[in-house]
Protein backbone atom coordinates (compact mmCIF):
# COMPACT_ATOMS: atom_id res chain seq x y z
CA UNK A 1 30.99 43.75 9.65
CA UNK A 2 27.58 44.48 8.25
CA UNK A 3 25.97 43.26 4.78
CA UNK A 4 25.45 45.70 2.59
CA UNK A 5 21.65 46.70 2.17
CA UNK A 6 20.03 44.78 -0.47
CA UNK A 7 17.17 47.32 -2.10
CA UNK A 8 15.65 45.04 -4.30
CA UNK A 9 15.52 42.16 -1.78
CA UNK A 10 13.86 44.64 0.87
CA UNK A 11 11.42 45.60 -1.85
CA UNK A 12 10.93 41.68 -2.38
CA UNK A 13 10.30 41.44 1.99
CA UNK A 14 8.03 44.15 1.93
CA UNK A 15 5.72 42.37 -0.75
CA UNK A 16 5.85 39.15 1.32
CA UNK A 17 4.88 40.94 4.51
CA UNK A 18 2.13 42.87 2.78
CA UNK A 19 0.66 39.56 1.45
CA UNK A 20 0.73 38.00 4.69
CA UNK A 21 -0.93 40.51 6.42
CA UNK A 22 -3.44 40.62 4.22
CA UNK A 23 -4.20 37.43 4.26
CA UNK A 24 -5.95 37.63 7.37
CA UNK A 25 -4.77 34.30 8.61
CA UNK A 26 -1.96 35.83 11.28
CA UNK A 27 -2.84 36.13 14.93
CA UNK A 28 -2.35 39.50 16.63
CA UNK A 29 1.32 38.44 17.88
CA UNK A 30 2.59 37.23 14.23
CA UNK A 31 1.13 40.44 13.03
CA UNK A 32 2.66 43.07 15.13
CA UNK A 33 6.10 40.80 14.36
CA UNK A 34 5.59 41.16 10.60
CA UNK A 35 4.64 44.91 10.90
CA UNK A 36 7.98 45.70 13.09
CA UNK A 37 9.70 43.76 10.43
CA UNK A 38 8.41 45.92 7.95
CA UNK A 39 8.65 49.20 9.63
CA UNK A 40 12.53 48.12 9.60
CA UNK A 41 12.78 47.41 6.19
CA UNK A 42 11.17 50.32 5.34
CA UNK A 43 13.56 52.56 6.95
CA UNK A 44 16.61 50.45 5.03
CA UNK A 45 14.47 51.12 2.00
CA UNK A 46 14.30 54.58 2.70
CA UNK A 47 17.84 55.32 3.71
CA UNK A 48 19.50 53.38 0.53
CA UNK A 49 17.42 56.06 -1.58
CA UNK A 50 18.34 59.03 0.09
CA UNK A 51 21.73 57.74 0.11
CA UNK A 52 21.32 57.14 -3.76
CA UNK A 53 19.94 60.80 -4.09
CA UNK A 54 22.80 61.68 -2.57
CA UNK A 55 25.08 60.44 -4.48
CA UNK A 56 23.36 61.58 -7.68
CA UNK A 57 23.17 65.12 -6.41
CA UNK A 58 27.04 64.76 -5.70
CA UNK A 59 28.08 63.66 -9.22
CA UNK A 60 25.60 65.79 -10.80
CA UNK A 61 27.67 69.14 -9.41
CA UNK A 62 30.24 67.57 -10.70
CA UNK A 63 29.54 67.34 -13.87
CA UNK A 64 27.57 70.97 -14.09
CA UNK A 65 24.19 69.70 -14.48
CA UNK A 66 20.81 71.66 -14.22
CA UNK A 67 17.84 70.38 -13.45
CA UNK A 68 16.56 72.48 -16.12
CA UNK A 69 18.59 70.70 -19.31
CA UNK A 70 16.85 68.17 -20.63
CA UNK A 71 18.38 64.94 -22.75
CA UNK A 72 18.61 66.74 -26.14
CA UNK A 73 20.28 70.17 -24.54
CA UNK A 74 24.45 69.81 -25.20
């Protein structure tokens, strides 16, 4: 059984990455370890969105929205 994606804890990894990278203090080796980590992240990242839009698109045929109604429209 897998874990469940955490979003905001990849968002959180990405930010530690990023500052480590640019801290300039990695070798070559750590680096390309980080960035792989990151790429992989990334894609988690970007797959729990598209998931979410998704799902949003889903319930919002449901319910008969348009894009076009805006918050004060009945």
């Amino acid at each position: 059984m897998t874990d469940k994606f955490n979003f905001n804890k990849g968002l959180l990894q990405l930010e530690e990455i990023i500052n480590k990278m640019e801290s300039g203090e990695l070798s070559l080796e750590d680096s390309l370890k980080y960035f792989e980590e990151g790429v992989k992240i990334h894609r988690q990242c970007h797959t729990a969105l598209t998931d979410a839009e998704q799902r949003i698109s889903v319930l919002s045929e449901n319910d008969n929205y348009s894009e076009e109604k805006s918050f004060g429209d009945s």
